[in-house]
C-alpha atoms as a PDB file:
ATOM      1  CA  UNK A   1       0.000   0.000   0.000  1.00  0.00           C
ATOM      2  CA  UNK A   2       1.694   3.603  -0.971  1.00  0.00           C
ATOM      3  CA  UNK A   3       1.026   7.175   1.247  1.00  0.00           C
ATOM      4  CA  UNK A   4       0.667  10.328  -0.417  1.00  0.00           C
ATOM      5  CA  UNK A   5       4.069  10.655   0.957  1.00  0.00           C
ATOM      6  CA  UNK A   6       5.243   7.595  -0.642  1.00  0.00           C
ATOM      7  CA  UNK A   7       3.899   8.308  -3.910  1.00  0.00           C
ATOM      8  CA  UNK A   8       5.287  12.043  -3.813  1.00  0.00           C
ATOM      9  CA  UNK A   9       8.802  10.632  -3.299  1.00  0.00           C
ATOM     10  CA  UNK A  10       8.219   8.560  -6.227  1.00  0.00           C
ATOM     11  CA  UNK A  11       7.370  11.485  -8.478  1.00  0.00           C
ATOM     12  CA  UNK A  12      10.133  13.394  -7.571  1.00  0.00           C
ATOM     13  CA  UNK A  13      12.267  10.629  -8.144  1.00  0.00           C
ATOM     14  CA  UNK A  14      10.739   9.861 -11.483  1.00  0.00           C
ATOM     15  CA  UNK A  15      10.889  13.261 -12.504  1.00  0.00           C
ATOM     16  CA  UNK A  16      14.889  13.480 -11.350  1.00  0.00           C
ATOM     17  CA  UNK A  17      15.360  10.261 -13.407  1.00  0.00           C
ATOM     18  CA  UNK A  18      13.339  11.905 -16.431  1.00  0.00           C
ATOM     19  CA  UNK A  19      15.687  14.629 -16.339  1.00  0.00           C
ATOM     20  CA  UNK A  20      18.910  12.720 -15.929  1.00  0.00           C
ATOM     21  CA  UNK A  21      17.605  10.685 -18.961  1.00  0.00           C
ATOM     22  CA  UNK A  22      17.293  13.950 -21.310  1.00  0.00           C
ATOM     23  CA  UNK A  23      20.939  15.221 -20.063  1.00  0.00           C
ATOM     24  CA  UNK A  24      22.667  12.459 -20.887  1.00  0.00           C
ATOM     25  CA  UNK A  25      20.110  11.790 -24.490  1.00  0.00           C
ATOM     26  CA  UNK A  26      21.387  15.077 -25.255  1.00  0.00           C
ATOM     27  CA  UNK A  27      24.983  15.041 -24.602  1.00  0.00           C
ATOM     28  CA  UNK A  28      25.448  11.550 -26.681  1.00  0.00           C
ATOM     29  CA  UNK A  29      23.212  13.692 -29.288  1.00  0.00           C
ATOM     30  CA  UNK A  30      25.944  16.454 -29.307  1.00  0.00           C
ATOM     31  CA  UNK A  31      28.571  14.129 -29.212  1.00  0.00           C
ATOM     32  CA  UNK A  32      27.619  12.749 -32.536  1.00  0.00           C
ATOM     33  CA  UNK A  33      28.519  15.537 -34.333  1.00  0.00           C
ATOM     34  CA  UNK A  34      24.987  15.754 -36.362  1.00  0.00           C
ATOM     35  CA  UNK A  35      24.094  19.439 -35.455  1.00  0.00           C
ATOM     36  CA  UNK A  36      20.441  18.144 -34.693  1.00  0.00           C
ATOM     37  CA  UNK A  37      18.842  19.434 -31.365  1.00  0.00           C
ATOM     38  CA  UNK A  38      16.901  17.048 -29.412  1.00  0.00           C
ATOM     39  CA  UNK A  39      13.843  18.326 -30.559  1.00  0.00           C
ATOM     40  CA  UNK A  40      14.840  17.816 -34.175  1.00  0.00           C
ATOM     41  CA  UNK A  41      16.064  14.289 -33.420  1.00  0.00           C
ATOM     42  CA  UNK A  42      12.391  13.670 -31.802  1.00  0.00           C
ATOM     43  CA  UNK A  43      10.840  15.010 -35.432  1.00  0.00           C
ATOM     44  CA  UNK A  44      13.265  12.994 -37.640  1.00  0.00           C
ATOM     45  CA  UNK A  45      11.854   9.384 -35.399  1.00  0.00           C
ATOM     46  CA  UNK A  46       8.432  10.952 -35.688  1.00  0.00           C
ATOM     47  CA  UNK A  47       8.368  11.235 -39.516  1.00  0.00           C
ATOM     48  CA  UNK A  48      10.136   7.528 -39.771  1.00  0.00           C
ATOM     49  CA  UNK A  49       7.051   6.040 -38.664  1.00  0.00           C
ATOM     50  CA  UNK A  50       4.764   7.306 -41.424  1.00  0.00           C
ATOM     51  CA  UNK A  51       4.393   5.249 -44.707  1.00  0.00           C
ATOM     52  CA  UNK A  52       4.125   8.274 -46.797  1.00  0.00           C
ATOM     53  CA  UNK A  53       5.067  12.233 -46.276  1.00  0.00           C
ATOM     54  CA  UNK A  54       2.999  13.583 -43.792  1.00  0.00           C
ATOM     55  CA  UNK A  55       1.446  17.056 -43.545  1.00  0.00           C
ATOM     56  CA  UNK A  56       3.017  19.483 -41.348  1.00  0.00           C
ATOM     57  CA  UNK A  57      -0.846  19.646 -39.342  1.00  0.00           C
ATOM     58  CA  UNK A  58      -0.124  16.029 -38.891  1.00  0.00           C
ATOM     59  CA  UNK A  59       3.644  16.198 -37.773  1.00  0.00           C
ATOM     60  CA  UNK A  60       2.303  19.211 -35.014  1.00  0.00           C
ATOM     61  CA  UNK A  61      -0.283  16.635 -33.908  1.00  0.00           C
ATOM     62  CA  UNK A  62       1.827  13.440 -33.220  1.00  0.00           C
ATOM     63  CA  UNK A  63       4.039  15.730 -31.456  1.00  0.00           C
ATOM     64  CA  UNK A  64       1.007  17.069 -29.604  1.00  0.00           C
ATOM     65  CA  UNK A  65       2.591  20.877 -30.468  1.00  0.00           C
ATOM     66  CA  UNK A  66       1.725  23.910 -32.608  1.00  0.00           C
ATOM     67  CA  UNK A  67       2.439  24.050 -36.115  1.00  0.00           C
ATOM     68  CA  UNK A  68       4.731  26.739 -35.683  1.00  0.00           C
ATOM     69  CA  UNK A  69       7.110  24.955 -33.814  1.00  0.00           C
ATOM     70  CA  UNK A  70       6.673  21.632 -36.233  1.00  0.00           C
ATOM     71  CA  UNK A  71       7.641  24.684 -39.046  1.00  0.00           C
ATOM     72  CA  UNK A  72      10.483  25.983 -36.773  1.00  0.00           C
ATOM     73  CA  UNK A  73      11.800  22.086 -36.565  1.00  0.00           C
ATOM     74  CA  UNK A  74      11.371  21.703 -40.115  1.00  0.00           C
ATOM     75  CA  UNK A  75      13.061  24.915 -41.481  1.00  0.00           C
ATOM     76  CA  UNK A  76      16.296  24.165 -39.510  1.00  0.00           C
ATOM     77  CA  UNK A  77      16.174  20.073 -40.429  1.00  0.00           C
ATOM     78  CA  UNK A  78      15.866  21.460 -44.478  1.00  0.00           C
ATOM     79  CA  UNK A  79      18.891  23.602 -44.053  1.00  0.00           C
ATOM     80  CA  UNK A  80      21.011  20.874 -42.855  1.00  0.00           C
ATOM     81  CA  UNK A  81      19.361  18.848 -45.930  1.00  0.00           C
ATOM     82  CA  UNK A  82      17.733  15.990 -43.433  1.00  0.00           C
ATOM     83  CA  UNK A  83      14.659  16.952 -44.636  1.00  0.00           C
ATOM     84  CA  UNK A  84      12.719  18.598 -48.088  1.00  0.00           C
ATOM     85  CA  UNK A  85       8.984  20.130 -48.371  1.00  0.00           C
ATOM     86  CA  UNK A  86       7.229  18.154 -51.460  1.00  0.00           C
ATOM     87  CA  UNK A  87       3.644  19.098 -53.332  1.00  0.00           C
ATOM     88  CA  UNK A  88       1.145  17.072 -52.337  1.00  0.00           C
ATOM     89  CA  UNK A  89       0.811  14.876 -55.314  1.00  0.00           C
ATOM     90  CA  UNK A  90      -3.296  15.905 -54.759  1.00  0.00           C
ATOM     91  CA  UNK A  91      -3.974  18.736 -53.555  1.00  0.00           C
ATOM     92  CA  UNK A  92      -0.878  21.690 -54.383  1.00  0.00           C
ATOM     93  CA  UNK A  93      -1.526  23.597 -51.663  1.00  0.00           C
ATOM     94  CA  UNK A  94      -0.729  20.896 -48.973  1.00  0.00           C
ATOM     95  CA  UNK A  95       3.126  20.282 -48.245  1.00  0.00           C
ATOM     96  CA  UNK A  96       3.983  17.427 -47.390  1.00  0.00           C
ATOM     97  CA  UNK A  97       7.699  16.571 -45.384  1.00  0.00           C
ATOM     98  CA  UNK A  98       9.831  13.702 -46.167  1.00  0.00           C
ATOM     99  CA  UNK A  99      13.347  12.472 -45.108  1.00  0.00           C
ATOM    100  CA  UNK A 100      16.286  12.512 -47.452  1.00  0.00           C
ATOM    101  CA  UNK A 101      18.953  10.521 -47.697  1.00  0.00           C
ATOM    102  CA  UNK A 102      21.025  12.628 -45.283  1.00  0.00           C
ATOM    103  CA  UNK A 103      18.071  12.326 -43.048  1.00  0.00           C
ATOM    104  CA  UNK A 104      18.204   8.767 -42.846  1.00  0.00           C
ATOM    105  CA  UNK A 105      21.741   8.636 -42.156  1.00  0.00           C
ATOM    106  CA  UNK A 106      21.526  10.897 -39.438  1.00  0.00           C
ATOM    107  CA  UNK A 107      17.865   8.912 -37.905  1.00  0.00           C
ATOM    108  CA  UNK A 108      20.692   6.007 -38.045  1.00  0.00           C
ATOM    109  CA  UNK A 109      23.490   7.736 -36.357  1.00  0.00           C
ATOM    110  CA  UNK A 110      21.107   8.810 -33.558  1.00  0.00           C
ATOM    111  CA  UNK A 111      19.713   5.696 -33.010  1.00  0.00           C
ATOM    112  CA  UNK A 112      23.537   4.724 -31.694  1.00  0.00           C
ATOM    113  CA  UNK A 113      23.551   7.945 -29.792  1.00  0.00           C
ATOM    114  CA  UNK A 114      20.218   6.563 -27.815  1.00  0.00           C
ATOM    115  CA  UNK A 115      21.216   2.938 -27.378  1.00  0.00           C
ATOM    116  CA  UNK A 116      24.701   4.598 -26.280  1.00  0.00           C
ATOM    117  CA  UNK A 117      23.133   6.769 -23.564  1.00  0.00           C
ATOM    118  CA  UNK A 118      20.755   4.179 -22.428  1.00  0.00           C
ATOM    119  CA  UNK A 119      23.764   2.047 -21.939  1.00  0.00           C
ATOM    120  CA  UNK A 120      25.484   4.696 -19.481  1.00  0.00           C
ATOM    121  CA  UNK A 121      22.088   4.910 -18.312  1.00  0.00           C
ATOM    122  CA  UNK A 122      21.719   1.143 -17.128  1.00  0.00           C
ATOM    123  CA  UNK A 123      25.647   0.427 -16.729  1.00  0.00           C
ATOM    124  CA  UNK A 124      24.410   0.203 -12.871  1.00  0.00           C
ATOM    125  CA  UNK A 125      22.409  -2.220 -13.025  1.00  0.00           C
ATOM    126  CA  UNK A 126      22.733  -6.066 -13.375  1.00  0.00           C
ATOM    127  CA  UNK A 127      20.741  -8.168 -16.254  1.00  0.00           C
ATOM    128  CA  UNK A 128      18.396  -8.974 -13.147  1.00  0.00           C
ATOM    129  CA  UNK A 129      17.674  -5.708 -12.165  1.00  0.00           C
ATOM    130  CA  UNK A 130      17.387  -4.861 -15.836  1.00  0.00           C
ATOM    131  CA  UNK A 131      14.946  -7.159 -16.629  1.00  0.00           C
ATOM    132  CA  UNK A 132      12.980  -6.364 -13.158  1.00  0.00           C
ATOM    133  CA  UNK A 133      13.019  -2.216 -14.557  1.00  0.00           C
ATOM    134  CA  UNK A 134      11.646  -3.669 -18.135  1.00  0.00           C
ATOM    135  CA  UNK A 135       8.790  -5.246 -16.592  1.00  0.00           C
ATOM    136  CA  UNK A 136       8.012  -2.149 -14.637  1.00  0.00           C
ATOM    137  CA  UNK A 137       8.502   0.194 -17.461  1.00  0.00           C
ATOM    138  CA  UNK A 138       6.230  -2.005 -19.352  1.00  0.00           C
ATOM    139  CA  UNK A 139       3.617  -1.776 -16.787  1.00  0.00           C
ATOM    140  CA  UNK A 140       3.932   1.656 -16.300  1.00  0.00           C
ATOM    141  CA  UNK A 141       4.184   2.995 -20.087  1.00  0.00           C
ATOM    142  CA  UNK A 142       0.921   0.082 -20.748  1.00  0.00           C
ATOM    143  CA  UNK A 143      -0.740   1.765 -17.305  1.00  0.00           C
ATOM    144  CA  UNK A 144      -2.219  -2.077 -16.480  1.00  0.00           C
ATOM    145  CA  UNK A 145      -0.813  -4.711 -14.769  1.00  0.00           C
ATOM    146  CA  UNK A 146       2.069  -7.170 -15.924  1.00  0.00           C
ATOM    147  CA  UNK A 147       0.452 -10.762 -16.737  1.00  0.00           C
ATOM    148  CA  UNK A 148       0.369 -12.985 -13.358  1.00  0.00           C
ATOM    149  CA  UNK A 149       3.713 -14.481 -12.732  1.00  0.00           C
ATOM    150  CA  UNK A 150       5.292 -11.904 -14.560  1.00  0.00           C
ATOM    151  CA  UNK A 151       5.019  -9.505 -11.268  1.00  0.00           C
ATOM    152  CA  UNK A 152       9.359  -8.483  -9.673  1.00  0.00           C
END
């Protein structure tokens, strides 16, 4: 059974951890020489997952921001040549985004930069206690409980 004050000390702590997580995501980010902020990187793994170039409305809403930011993102990731605005092959006045070949190559580089941080992240920990954290993130990220017998 948890107390308020139990489950405020959890917060915190999952907030501290949240933040540790996003220092350390960044500096293996930096460290990989790409020139993409983390908020960039974030749009690049967004657009991956769509079968076709999305919309900039539709980019703003699977990142659950404005479009002006999604633009802002956008502008700087075209620059660098990671990303390019094409016609909508139906409608000309819709733009849609898709990732270049550059773009690729970098989703690819910072792929290693995550799996590198979350290694620094977890270098504590032993395969046990690994495997013990999975089962919790999965219940947590799922928000129902783990299968019986699958409970830490």
């Amino acid at each position: 059974m948890t107390t308020p004050d139990s489950d405020g000390l959890l917060a915190e702590q999952l907030l501290r951890f949240t933040r540790r997580v996003h220092r350390i995501q960044k500096r293996h980010i930096e460290q990989s020489g790409l020139g993409v902020t983390p908020a960039q990187s974030r749009l690049l793994r967004t657009l991956a997952h769509y079968g076709s170039p999305p919309r900039m409305a539709d980019l703003a809403e699977r990142l659950e921001v404005v479009p002006r930011a999604v633009t802002s993102l956008v502008d700087g990731l075209e620059v660098s040549g990671k990303v390019r605005r094409v016609p909508d092959p139906t409608n000309r006045r819709v733009i849609r985004i898709e990732l270049t070949d550059d773009g690729r190559k970098a989703l690819r580089e910072l792929r290693e930069a995550r799996r590198s941080a979350a290694a620094e992240i977890l270098e504590p920990l032993t395969q046990k206690e690994r495997a013990v954290l999975g089962v919790l993130l999965d219940t947590l990220v799922d928000g129902a409980a783990p299968e019986p017998g699958k409970r830490c």
